[in-house]
C-alpha atoms as a PDB file:
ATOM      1  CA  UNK A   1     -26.267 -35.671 -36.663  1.00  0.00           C
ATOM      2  CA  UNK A   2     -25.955 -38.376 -34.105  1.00  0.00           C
ATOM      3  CA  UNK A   3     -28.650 -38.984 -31.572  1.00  0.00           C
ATOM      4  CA  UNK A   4     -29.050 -41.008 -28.743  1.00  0.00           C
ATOM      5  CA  UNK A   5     -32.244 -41.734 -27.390  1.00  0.00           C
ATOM      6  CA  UNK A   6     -32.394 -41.977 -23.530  1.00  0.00           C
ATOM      7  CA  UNK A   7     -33.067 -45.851 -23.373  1.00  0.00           C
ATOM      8  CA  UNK A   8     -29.850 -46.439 -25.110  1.00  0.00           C
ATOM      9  CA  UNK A   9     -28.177 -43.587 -23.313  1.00  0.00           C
ATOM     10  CA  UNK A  10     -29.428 -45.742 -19.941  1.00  0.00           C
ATOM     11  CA  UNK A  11     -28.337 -48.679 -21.417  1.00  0.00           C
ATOM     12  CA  UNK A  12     -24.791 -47.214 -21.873  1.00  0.00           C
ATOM     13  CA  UNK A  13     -24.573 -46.364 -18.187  1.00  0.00           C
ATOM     14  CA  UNK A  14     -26.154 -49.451 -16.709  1.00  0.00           C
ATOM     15  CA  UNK A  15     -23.989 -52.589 -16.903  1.00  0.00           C
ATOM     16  CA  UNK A  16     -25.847 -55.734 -14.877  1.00  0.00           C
ATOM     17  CA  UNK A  17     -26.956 -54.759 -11.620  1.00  0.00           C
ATOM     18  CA  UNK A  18     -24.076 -51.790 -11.471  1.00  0.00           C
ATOM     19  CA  UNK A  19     -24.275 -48.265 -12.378  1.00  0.00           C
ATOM     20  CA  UNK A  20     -20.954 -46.419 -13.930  1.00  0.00           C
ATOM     21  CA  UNK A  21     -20.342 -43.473 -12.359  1.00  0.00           C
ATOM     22  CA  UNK A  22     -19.579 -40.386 -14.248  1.00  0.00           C
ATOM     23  CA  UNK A  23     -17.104 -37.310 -13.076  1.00  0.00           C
ATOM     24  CA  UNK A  24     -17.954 -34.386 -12.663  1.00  0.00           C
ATOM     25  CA  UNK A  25     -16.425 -31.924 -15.210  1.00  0.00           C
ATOM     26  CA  UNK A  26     -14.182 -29.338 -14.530  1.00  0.00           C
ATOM     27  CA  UNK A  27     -16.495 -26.559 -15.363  1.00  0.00           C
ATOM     28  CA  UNK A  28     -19.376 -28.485 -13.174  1.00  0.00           C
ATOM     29  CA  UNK A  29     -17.319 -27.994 -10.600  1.00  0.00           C
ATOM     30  CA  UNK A  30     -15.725 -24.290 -10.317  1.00  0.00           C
ATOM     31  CA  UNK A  31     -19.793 -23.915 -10.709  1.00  0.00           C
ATOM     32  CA  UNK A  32     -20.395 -25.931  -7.293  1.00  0.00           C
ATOM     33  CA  UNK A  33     -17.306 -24.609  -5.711  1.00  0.00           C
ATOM     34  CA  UNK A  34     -18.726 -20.691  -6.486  1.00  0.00           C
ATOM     35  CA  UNK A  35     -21.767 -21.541  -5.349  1.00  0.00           C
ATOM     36  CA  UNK A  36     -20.370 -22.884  -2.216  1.00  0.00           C
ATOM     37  CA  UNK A  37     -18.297 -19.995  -1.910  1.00  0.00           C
ATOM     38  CA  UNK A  38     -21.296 -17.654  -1.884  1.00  0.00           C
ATOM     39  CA  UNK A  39     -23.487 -19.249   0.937  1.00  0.00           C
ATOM     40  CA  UNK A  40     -20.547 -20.013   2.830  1.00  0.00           C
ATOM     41  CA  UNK A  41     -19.557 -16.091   2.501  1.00  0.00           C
ATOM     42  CA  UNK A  42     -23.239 -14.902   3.221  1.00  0.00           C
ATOM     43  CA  UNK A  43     -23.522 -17.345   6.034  1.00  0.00           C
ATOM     44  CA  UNK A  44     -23.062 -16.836   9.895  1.00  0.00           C
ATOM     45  CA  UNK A  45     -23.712 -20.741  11.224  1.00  0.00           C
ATOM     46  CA  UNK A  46     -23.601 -23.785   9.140  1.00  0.00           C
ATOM     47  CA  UNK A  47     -24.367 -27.379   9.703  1.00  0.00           C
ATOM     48  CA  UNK A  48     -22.827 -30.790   8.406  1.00  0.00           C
ATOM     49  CA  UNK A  49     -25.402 -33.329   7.628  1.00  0.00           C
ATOM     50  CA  UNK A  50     -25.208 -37.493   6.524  1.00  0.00           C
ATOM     51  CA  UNK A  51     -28.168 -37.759   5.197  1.00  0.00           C
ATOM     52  CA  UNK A  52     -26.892 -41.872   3.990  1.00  0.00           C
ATOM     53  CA  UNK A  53     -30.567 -43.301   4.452  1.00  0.00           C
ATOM     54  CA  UNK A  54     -32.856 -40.384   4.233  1.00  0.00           C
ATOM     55  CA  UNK A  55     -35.403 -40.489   0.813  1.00  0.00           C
ATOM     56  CA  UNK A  56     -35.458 -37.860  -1.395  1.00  0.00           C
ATOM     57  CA  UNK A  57     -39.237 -36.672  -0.160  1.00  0.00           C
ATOM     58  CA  UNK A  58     -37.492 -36.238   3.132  1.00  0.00           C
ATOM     59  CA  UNK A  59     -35.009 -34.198   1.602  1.00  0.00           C
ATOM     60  CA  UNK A  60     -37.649 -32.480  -0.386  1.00  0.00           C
ATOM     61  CA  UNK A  61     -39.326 -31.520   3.630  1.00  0.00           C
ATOM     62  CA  UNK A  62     -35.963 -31.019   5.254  1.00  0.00           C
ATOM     63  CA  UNK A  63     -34.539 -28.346   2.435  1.00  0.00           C
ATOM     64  CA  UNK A  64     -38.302 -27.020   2.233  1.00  0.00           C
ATOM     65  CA  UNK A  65     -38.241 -26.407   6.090  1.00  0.00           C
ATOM     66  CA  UNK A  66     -34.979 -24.483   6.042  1.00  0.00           C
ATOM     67  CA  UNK A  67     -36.115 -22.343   2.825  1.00  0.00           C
ATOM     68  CA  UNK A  68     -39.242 -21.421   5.765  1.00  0.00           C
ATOM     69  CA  UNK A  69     -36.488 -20.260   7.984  1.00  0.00           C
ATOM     70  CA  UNK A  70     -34.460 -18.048   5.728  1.00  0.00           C
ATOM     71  CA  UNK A  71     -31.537 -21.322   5.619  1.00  0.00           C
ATOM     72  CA  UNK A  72     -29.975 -22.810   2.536  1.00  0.00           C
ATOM     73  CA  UNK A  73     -29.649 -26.127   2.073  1.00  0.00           C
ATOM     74  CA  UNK A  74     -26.361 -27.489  -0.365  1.00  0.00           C
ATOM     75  CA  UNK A  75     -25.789 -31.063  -1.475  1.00  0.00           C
ATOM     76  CA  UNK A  76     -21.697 -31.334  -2.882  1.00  0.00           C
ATOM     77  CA  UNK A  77     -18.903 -33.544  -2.815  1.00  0.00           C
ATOM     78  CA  UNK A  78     -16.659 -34.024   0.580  1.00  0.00           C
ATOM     79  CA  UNK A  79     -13.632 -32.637  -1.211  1.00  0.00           C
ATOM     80  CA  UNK A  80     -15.384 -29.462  -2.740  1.00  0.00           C
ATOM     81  CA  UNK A  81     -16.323 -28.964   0.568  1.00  0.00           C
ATOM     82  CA  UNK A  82     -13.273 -28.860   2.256  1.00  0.00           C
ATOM     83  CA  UNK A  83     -11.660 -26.723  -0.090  1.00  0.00           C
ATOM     84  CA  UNK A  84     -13.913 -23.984   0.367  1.00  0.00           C
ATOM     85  CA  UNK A  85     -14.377 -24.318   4.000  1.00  0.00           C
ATOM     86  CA  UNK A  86     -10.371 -24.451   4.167  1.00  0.00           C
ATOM     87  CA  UNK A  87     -10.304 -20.754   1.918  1.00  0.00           C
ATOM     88  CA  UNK A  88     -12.297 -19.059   4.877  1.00  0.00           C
ATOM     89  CA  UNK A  89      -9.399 -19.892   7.517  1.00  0.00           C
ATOM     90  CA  UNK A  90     -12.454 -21.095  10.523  1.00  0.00           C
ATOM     91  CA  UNK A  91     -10.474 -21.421  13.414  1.00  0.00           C
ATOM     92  CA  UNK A  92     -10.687 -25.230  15.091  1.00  0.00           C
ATOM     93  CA  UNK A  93     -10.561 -28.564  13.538  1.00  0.00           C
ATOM     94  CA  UNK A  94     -13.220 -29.748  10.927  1.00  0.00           C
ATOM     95  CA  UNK A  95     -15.198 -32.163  11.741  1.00  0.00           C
ATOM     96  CA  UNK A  96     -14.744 -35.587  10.040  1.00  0.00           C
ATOM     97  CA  UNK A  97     -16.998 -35.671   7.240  1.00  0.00           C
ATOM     98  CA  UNK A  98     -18.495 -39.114   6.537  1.00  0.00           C
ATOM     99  CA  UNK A  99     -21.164 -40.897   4.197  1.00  0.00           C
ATOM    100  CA  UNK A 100     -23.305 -38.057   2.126  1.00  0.00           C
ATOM    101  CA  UNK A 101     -22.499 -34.878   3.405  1.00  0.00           C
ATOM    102  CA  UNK A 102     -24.709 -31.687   2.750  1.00  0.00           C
ATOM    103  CA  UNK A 103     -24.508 -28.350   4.336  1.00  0.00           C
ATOM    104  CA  UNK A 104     -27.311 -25.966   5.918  1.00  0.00           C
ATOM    105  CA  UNK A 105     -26.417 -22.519   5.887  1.00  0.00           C
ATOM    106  CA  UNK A 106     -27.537 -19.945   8.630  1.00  0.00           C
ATOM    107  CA  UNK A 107     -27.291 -16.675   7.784  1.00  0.00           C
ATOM    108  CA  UNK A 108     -28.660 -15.334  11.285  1.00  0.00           C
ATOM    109  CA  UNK A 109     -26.198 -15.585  14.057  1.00  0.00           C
ATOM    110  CA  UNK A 110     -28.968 -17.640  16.123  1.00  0.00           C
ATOM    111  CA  UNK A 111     -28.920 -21.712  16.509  1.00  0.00           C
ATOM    112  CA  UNK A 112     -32.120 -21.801  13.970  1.00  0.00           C
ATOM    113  CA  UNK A 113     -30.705 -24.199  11.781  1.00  0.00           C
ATOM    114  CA  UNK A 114     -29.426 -26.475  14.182  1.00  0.00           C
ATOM    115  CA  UNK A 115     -32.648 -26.546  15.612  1.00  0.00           C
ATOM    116  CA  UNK A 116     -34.789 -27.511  12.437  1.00  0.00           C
ATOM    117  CA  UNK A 117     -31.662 -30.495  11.680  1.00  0.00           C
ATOM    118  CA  UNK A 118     -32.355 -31.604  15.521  1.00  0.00           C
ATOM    119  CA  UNK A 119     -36.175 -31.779  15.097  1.00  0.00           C
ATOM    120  CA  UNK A 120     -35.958 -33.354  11.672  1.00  0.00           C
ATOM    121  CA  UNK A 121     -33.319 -35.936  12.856  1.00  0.00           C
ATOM    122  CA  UNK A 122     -35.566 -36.398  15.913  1.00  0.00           C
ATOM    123  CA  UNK A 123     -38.642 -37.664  13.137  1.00  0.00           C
ATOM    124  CA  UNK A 124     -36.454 -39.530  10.667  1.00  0.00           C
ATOM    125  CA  UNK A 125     -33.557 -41.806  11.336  1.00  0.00           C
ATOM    126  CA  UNK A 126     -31.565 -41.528   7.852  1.00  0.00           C
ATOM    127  CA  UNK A 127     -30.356 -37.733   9.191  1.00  0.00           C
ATOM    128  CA  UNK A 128     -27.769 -36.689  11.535  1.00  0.00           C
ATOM    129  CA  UNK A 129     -25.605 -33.876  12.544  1.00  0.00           C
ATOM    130  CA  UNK A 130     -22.194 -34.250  11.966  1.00  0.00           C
ATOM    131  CA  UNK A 131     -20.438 -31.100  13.307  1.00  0.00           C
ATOM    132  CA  UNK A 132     -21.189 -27.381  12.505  1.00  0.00           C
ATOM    133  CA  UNK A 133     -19.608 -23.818  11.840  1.00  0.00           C
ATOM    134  CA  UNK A 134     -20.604 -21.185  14.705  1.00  0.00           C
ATOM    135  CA  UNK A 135     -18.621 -18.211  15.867  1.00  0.00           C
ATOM    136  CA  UNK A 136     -16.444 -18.276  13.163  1.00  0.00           C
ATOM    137  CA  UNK A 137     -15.008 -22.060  14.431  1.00  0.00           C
ATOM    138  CA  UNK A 138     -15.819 -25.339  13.695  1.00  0.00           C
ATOM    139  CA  UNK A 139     -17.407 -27.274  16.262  1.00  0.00           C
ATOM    140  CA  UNK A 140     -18.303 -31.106  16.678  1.00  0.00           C
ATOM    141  CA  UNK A 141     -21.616 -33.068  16.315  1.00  0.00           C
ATOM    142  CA  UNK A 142     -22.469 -32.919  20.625  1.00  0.00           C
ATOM    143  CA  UNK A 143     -21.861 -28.879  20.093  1.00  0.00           C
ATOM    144  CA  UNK A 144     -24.553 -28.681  17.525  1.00  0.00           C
ATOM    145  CA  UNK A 145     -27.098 -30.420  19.593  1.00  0.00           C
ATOM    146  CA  UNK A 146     -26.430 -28.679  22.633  1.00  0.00           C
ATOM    147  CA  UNK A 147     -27.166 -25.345  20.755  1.00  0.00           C
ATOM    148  CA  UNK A 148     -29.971 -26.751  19.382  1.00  0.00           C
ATOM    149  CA  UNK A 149     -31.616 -27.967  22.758  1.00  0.00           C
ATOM    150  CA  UNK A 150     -31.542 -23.765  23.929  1.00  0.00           C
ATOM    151  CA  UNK A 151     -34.652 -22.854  24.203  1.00  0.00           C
ATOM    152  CA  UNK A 152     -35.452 -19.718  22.161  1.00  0.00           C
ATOM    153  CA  UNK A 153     -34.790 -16.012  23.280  1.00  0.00           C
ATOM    154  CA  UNK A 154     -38.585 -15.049  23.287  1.00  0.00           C
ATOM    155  CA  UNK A 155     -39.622 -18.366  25.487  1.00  0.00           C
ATOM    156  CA  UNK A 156     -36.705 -18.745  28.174  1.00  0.00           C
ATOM    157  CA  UNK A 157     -38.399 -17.123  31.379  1.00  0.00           C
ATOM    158  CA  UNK A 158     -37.012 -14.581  33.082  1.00  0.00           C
ATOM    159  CA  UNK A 159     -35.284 -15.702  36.015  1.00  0.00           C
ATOM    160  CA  UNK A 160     -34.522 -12.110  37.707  1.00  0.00           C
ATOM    161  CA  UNK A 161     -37.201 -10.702  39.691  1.00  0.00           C
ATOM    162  CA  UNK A 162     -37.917  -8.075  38.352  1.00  0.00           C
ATOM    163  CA  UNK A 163     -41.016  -7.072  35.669  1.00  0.00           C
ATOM    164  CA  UNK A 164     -41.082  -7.490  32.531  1.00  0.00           C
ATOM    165  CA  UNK A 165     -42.994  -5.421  29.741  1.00  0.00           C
ATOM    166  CA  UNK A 166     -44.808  -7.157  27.267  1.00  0.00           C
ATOM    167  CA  UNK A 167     -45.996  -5.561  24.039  1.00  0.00           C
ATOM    168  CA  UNK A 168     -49.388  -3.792  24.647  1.00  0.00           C
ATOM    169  CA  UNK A 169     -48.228  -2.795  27.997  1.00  0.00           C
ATOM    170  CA  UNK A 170     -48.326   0.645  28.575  1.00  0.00           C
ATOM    171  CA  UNK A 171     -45.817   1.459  31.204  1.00  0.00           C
ATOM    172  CA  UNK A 172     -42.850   3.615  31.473  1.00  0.00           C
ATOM    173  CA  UNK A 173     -39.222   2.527  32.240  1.00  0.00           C
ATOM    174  CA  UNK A 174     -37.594   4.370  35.274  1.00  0.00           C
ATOM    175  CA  UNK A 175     -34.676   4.489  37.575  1.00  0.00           C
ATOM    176  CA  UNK A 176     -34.759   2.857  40.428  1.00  0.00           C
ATOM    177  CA  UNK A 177     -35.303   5.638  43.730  1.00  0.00           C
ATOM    178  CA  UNK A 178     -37.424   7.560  41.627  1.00  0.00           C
ATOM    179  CA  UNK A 179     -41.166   8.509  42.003  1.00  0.00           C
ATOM    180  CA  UNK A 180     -43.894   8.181  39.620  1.00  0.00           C
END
C-alpha cells in the first residue's frame, strides 16, 4: 500500500512561495449545494458577508454569536451560491457578490441577524454587509443596515398616549366609555 506522509503531501501542494489550488469534487459539492439548500429553505432573512480581511478567531466569534441567536452561519463558493439562491425564484436583483462571500441565515422574520453583522462589522474592519434576503426579495448592502439600525420591538417607546401594561401589572383592559 502506498502512503504519503503529510510533509510530503504539503510538499506536493506547495511550490515556492505559491499554493496549488485544488477543486472541489463533484460529490463535495452536491454536499455544499444540499446543505445550502436546507438553510436557505428553513430560513426567513439572510445576509451576504466579505469577510476578505477578517481572521479566523473573528470568524470563530462572529459564527459563535449567531449560533447565540438561533442564526446559521455558511462559508461556500460565489457560484454555489447563486445557484441555489436562483432555485428559490427571490424576487429583485442579487446583490453583486464580491471577495469571500458567506451567508447568515435568519430563520425569524426579525432583522436579528443583520443586527449582530452590523455590530460585529462596527468592532472589526475585515467584515461587511454586502446585500441581504428579507421579505422574500433581495435587497442591497444600505437596506441591510437600515434594518439593522431599528431599534428592537421591546425598546422602541411608545409614542401614543396612551398606557401601557407591563408584565406584573395587574390591570384590566377595557373599552373606552366604560366604567370600572
Amino acid at each position: 500500500m502506498n502512503t504519503i506522509n503529510p510533509v510530503q503531501a504539503r510538499k506536493r501542494l506547495f511550490i515556492g512561495r505559491n499554493f496549488i489550488k485544488m477543486a472541489i469534487t463533484r460529490a463535495k459539492k452536491e454536499e455544499i449545494i444540499k446543505g445550502l439548500h436546507e438553510k436557505a429553505e428553513k430560513s426567513k432573512t439572510a445576509v451576504f458577508l466579505n469577510f476578505h480581511n477578517l481572521s479566523a478567531l473573528d470568524m470563530t466569534h462572529l459564527r459563535r454569536e449567531l449560533r447565540n441567536a438561533g442564526a446559521d452561519f455558511k462559508v461556500a463558493k460565489k457560484t454555489l451560491i447563486k445557484r441555489v439562491l436562483n432555485a428559490f425564484g427571490y424576487s429583485g436583483e442579487m446583490p453583486k457578490l464580491d471577495g469571500e462571500v458567506a451567508i447568515a441565515f435568519g430563520y425569524e422574520e426579525s432583522p436579528e441577524t443583520a443586527k449582530i453583522a452590523k455590530k460585529f462589522m462596527k468592532d472589526h474592519k475585515g467584515l461587511s454587509i454586502i446585500g441581504g434576503i428579507f421579505g422574500g426579495k433581495y435587497v442591497l448592502a444600505d437596506f441591510v443596515e437600515r434594518l439593522a439600525s431599528l431599534p428592537d420591538l421591546h425598546t422602541r417607546p411608545v409614542r401614543s398616549g396612551l398606557p401601557t401594561l407591563r408584565s406584573g401589572d395587574d390591570a384590566t383592559v377595557r373599552h373606552p366609555g366604560t366604567r370600572a
